[in-house]
Structure formats: structure tokens, C-alpha cells
N, C-alpha and C. Protein backbone atom coordinates (compact mmCIF):
# COMPACT_ATOMS: atom_id res chain seq x y z
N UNK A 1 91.43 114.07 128.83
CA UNK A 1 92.71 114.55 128.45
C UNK A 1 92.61 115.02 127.01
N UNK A 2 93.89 116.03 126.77
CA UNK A 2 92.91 116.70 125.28
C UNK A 2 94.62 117.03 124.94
N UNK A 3 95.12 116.23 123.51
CA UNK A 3 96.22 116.15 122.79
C UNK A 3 96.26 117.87 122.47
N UNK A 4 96.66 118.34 122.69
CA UNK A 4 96.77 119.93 122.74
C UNK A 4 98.00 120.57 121.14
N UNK A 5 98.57 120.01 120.30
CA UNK A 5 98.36 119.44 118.97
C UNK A 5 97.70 119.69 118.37
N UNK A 6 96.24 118.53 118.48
CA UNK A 6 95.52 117.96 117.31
C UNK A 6 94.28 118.69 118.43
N UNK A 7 94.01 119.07 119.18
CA UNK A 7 92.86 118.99 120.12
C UNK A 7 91.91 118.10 120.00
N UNK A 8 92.63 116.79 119.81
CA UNK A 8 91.70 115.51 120.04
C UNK A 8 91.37 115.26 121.87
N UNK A 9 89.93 115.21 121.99
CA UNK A 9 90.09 115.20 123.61
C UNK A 9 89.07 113.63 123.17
N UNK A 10 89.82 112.96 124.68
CA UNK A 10 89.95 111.65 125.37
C UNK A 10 89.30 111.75 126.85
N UNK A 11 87.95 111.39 127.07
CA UNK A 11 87.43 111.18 128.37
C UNK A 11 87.42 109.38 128.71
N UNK A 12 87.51 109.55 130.34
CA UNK A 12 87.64 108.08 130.61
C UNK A 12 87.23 108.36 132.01
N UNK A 13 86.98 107.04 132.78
CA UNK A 13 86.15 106.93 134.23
C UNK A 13 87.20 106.33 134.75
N UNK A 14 87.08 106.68 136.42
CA UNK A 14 87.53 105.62 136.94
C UNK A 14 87.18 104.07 137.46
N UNK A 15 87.70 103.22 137.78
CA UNK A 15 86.99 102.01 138.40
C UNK A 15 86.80 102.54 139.64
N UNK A 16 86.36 100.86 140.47
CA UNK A 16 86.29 101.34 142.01
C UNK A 16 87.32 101.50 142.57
N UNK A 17 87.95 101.01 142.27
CA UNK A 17 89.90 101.73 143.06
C UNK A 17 89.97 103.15 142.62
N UNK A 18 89.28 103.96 141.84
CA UNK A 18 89.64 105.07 141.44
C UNK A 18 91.25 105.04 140.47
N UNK A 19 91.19 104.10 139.60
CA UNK A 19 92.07 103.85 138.42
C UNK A 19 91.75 104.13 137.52
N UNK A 20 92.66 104.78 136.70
CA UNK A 20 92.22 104.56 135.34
C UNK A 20 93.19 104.62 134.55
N UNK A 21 92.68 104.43 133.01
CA UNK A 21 93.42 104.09 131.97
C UNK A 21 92.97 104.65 130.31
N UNK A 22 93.96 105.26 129.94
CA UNK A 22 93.87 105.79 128.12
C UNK A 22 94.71 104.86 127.48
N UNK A 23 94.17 103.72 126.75
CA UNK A 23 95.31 103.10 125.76
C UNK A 23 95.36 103.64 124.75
N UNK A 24 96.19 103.81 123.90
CA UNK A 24 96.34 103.98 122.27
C UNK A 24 96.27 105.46 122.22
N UNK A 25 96.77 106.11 123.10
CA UNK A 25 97.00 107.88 122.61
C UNK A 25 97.66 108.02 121.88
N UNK A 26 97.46 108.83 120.60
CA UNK A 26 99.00 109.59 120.16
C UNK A 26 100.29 110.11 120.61
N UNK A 27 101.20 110.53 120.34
CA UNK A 27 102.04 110.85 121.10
C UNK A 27 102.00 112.35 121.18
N UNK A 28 102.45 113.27 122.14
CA UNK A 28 102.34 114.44 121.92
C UNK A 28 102.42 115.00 123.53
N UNK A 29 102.18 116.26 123.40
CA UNK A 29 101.77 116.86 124.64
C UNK A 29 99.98 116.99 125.11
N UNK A 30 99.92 116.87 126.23
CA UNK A 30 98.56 116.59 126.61
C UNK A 30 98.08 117.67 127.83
N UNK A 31 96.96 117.93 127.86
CA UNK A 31 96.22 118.58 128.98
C UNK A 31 95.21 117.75 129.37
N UNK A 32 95.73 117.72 130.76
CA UNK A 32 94.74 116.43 131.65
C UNK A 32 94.13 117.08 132.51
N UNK A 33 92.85 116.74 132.48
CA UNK A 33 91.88 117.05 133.58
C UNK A 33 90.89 116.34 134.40
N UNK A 34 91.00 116.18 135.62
CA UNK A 34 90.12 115.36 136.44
C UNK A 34 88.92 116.23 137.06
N UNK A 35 87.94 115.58 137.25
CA UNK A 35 86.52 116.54 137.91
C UNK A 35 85.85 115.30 138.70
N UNK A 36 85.30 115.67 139.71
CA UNK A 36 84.18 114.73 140.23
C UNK A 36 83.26 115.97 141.31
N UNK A 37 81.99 115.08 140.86
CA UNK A 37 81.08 116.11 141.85
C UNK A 37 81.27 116.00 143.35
N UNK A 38 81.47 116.89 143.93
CA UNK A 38 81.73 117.51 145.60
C UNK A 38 83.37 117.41 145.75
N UNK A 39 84.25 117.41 144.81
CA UNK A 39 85.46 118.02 144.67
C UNK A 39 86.25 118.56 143.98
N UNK A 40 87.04 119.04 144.09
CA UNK A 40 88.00 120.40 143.53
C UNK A 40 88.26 119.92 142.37
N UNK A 41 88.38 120.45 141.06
CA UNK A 41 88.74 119.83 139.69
C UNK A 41 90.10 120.13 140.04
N UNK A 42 91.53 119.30 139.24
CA UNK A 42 92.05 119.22 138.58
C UNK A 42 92.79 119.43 137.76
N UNK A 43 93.79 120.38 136.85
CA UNK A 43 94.31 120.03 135.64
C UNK A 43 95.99 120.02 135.78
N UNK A 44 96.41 119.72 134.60
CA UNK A 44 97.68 119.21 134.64
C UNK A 44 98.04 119.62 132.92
N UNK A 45 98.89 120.99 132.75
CA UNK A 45 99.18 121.04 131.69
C UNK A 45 100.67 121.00 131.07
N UNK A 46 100.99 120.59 130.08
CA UNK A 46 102.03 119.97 129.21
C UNK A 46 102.40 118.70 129.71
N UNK A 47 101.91 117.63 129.30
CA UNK A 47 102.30 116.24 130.39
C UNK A 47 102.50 115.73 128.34
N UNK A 48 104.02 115.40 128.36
CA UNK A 48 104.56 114.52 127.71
C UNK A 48 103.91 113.17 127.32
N UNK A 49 103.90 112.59 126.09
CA UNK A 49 103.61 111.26 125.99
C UNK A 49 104.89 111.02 124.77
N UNK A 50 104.98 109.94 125.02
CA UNK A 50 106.00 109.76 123.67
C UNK A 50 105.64 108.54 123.42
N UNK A 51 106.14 107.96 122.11
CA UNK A 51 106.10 106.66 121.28
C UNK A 51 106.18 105.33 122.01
N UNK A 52 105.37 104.47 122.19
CA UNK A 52 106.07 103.62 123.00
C UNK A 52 105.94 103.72 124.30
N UNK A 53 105.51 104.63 125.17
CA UNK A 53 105.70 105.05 126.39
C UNK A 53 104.29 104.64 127.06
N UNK A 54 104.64 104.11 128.71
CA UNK A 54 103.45 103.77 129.64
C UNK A 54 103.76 105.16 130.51
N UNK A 55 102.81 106.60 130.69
CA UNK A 55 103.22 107.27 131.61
C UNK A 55 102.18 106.76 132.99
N UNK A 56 102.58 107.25 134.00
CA UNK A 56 101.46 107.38 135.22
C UNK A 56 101.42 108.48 136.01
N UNK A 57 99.91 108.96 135.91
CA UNK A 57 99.88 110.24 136.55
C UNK A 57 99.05 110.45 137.78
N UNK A 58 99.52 109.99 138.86
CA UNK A 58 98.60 110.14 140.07
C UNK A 58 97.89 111.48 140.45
N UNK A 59 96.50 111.07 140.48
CA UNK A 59 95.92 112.44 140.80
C UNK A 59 95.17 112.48 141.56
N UNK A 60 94.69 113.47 142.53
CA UNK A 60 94.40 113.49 143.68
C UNK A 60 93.67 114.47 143.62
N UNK A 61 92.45 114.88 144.11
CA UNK A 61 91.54 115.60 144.04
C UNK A 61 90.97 115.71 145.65
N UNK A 62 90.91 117.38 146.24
CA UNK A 62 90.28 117.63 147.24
C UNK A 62 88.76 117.72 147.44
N UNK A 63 88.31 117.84 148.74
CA UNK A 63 86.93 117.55 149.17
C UNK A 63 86.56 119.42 148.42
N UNK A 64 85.69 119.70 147.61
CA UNK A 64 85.50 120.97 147.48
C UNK A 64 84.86 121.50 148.48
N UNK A 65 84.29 123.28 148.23
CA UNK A 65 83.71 123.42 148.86
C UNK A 65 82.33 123.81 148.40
N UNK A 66 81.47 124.08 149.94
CA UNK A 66 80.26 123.99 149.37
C UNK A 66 79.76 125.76 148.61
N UNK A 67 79.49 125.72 147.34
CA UNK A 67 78.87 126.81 146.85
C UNK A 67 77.84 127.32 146.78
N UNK A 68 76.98 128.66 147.19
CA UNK A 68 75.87 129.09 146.78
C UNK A 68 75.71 129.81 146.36
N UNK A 69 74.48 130.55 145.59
CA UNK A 69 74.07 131.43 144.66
C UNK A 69 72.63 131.73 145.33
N UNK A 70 72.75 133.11 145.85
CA UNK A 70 71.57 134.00 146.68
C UNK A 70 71.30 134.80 145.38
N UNK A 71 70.46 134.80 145.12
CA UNK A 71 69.38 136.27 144.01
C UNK A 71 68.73 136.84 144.81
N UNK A 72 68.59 138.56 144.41
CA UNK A 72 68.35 138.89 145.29
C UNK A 72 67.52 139.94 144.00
N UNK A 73 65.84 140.12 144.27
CA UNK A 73 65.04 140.54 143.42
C UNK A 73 64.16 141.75 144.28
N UNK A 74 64.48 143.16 143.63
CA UNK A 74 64.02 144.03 144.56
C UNK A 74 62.17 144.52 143.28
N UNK A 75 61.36 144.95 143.64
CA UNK A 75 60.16 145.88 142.67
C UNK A 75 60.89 147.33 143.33
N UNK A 76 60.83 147.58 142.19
CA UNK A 76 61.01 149.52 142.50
C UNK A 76 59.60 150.02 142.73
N UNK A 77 59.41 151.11 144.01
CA UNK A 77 57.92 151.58 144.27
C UNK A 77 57.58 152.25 142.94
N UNK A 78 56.32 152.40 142.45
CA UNK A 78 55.91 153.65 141.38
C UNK A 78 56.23 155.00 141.73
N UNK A 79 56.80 155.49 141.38
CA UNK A 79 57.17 157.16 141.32
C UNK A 79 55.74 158.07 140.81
N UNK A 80 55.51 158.90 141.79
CA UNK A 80 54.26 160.24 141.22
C UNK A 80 55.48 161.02 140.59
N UNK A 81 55.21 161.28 139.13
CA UNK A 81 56.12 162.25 138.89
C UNK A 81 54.96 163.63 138.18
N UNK A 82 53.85 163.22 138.82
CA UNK A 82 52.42 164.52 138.70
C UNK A 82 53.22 165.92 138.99
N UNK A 83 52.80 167.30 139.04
CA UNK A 83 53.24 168.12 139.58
C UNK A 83 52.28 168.89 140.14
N UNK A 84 52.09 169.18 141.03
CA UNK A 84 50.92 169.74 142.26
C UNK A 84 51.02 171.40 141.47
């Protein structure tokens, strides 16, 4: 999550319940972002915090999909550019 403000950014994990927790943020507006490998990232922008405040932000992340990257590498023949 990244105080969008101060652009102080805040990373954190989940447990095995897939919980988690930021104590001691500033107050402000925030941009939250979740990622995990083999699903869809995430974000969530202008999410309020204020003074004093416990927010909770359930987030839910889909199965992604699968991506590939084909290259595709041709040789050009040599050209006779002789003239008969």
C-alpha cells in the first residue's frame, strides 16, 4: 500500500488464512495493491485512513490466466545484387 501524499509505500504478507495487517500507518489516502503468482493483481485506489481508525479491506484476487511469449526469429536469404 503506498500513502499517495507522502509516497511512503508499505508491503506486507499474508498468513495462512490469507490475513493481513498494516499497523501504525499515517493517516491519509492510500493506494492498495495485492499480487500473487498465478493470479490477477489487484488495486484499490483512494481508500481513506483517518486518525484513530481500524479500516478493513477484503480482497479477493482471481485465478489468472495463463500467459505466453512466442519469438519468432527469421535470417533474411543473401541478396545477389551482381549485375549480369
Amino acid at each position: 500500500m503506498t500513502n499517495t501524499g507522502t509516497g511512503i509505500d508499505r508491503k506486507t504478507l499474508t498468513n495462512q488464512d490469507g490475513l493481513y495487517r498494516a499497523d501504525n500507518l499515517v493517516p491519509g489516502i492510500y493506494a492498495v495493491k495485492a499480487a500473487s503468482k498465478g493470479f490477477s493483481s489487484l488495486a484499490l485506489d483512494g481508500v481513506i485512513l483517518e486518525t484513530g481508525a481500524t479500516k478493513t479491506i477484503d480482497l479477493t484476487l482471481t485465478v489468472g490466466t495463463v500467459e505466453s511469449t512466442v519469438t519468432v526469429q527469421s535470417v533474411a536469404r543473401a541478396v545477389n545484387l551482381e549485375t549480369v
